[in-house]
C-alpha atoms as a PDB file:
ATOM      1  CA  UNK A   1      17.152  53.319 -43.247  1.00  0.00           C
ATOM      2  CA  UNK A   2      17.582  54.888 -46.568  1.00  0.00           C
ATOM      3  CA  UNK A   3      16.197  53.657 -50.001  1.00  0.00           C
ATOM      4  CA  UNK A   4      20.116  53.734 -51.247  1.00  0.00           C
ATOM      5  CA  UNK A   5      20.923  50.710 -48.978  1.00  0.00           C
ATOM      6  CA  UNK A   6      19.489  47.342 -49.686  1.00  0.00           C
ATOM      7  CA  UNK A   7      18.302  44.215 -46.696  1.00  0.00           C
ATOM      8  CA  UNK A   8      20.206  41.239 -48.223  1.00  0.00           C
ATOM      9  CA  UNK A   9      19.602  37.952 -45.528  1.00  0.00           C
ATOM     10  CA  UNK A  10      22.469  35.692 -45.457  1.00  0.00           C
ATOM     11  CA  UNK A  11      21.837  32.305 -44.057  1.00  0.00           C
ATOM     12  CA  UNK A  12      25.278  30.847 -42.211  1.00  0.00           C
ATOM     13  CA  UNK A  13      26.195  27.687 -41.176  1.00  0.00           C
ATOM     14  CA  UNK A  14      24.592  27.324 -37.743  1.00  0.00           C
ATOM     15  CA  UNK A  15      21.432  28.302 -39.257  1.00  0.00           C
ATOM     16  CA  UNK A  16      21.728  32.074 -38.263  1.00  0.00           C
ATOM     17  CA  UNK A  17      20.222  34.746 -40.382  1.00  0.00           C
ATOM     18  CA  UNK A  18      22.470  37.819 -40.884  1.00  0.00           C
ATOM     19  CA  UNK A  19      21.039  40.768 -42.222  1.00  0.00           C
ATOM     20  CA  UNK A  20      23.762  42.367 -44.433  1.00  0.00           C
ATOM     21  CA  UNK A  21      22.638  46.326 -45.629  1.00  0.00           C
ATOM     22  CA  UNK A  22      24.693  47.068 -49.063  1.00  0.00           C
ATOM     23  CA  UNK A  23      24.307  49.428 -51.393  1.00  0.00           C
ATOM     24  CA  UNK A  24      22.081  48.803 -54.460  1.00  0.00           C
ATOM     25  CA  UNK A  25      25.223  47.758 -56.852  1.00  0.00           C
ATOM     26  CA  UNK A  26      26.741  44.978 -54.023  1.00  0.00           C
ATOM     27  CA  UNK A  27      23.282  43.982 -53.467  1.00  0.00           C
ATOM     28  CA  UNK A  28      23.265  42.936 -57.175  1.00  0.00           C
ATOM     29  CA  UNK A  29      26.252  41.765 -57.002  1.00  0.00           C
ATOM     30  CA  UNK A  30      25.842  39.281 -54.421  1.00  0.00           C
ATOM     31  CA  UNK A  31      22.399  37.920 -56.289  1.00  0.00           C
ATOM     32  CA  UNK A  32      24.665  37.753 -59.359  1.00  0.00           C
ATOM     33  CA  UNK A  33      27.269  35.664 -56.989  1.00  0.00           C
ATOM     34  CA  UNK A  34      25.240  33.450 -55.455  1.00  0.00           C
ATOM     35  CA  UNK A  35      22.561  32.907 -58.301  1.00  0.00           C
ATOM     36  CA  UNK A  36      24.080  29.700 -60.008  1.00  0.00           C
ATOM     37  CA  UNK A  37      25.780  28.439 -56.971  1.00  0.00           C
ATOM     38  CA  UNK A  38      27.087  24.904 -57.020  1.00  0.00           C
ATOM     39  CA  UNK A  39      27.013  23.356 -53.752  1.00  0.00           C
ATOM     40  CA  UNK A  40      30.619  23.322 -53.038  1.00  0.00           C
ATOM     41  CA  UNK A  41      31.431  27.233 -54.033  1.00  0.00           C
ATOM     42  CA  UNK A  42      28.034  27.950 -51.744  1.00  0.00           C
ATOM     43  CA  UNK A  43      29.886  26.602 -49.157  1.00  0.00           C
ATOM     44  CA  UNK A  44      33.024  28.389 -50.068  1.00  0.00           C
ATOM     45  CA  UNK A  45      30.960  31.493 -50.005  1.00  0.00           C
ATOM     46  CA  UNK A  46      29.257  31.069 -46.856  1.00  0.00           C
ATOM     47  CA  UNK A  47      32.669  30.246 -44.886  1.00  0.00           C
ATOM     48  CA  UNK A  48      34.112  33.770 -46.549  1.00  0.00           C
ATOM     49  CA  UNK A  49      31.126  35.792 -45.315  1.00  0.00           C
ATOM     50  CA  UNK A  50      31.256  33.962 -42.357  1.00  0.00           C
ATOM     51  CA  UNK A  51      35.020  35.256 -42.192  1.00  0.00           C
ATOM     52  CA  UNK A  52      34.503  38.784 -42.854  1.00  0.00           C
ATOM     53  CA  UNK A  53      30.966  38.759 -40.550  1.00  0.00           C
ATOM     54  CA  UNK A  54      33.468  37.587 -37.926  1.00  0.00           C
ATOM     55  CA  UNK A  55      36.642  40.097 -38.183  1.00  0.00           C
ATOM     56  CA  UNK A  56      33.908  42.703 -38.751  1.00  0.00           C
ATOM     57  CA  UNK A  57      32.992  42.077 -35.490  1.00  0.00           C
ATOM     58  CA  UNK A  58      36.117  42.059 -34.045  1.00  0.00           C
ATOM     59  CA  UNK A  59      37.540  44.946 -35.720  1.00  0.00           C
ATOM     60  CA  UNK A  60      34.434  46.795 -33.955  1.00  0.00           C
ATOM     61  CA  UNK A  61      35.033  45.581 -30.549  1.00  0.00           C
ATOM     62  CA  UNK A  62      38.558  46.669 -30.839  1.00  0.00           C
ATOM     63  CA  UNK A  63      37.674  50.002 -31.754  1.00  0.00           C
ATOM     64  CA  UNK A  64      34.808  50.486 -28.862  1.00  0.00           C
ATOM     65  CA  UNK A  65      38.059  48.990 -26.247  1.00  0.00           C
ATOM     66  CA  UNK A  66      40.276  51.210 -27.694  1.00  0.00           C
ATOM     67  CA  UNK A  67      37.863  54.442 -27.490  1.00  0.00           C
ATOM     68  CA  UNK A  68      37.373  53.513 -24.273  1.00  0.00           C
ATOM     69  CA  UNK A  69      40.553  53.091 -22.692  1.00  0.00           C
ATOM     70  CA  UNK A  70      41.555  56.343 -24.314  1.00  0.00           C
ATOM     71  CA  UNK A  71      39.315  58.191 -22.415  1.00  0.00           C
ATOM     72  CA  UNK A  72      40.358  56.433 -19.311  1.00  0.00           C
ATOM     73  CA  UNK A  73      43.576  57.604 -19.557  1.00  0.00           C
ATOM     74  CA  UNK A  74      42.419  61.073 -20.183  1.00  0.00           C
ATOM     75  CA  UNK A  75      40.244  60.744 -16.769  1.00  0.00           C
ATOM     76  CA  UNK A  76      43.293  59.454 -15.388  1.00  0.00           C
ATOM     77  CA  UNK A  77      45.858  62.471 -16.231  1.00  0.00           C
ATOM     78  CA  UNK A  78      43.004  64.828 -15.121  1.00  0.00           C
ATOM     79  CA  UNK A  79      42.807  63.694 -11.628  1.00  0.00           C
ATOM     80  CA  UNK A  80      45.728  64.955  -9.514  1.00  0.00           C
ATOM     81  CA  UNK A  81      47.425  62.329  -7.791  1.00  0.00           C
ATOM     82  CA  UNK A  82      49.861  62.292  -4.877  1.00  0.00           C
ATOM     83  CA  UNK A  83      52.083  59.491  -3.509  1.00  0.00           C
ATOM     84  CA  UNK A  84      51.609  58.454   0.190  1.00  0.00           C
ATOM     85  CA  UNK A  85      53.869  59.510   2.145  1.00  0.00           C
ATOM     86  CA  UNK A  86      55.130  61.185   5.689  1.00  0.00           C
ATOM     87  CA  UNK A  87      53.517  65.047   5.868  1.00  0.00           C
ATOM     88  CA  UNK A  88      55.364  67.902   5.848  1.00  0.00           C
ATOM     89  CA  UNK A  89      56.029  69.316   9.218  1.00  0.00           C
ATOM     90  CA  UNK A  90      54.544  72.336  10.505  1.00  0.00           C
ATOM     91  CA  UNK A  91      57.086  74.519  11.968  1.00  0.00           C
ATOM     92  CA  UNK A  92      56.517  76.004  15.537  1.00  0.00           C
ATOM     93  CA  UNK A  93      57.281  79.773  15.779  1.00  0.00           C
ATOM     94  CA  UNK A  94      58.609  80.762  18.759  1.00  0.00           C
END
C-alpha cells in the first residue's frame, strides 16, 4: 500500500469492521466528521456509509458480470456453429 492512502476502520451496525483506504485529505475529513458526533447523526452516518459500502459492492459485482459475459459472447461468435440438419447428398457418378 502506499504512504498517500490512509487505513481508516469503520465500525457498522452488525458490529463489522470495514477497513476504508482514503487519501490523506478524506482521511481528515472523516476524523473531522465524526469527531463531535452526537449519537443520532453517528447513526445517520453509519447508515450512509453503510449505503455507499453496499452499492460499492454492487456496482463491482456488476462490473465483474458484465466483463464476464462480454467475453462469453466473444467465445461464442468465435466458435463456428452449424444447425442440425439432413446432410448433403453425395452424388454418384456414373
Amino acid at each position: 500500500m502506499s504512504d498517500r492512502y490512509k487505513k481508516n476502520l469503520i465500525e457498522l451496525s452488525d458490529k463489522k469492521t470495514v477497513a476504508v483506504y482514503a487519501t490523506r485529505k478524506i482521511s481528515t475529513a472523516l476524523e473531522t466528521v465524526t469527531e463531535d458526533l452526537t449519537l443520532y447523526q453517528g447513526v445517520k452516518l453509519v447508515q450512509l456509509l453503510e449505503a455507499m459500502y453496499e452499492q460499492g459492492k454492487k456496482d463491482g459485482a456488476k462490473t465483474a458480470f458484465d466483463a464476464l459475459n462480454e467475453k462469453i459472447k466473444e467465445a461464442e461468435k468465435a466458435i463456428p456453429h452449424r444447425n442440425p440438419g439432413k446432410p448433403k447428398g453425395k452424388k454418384l457418378s456414373g
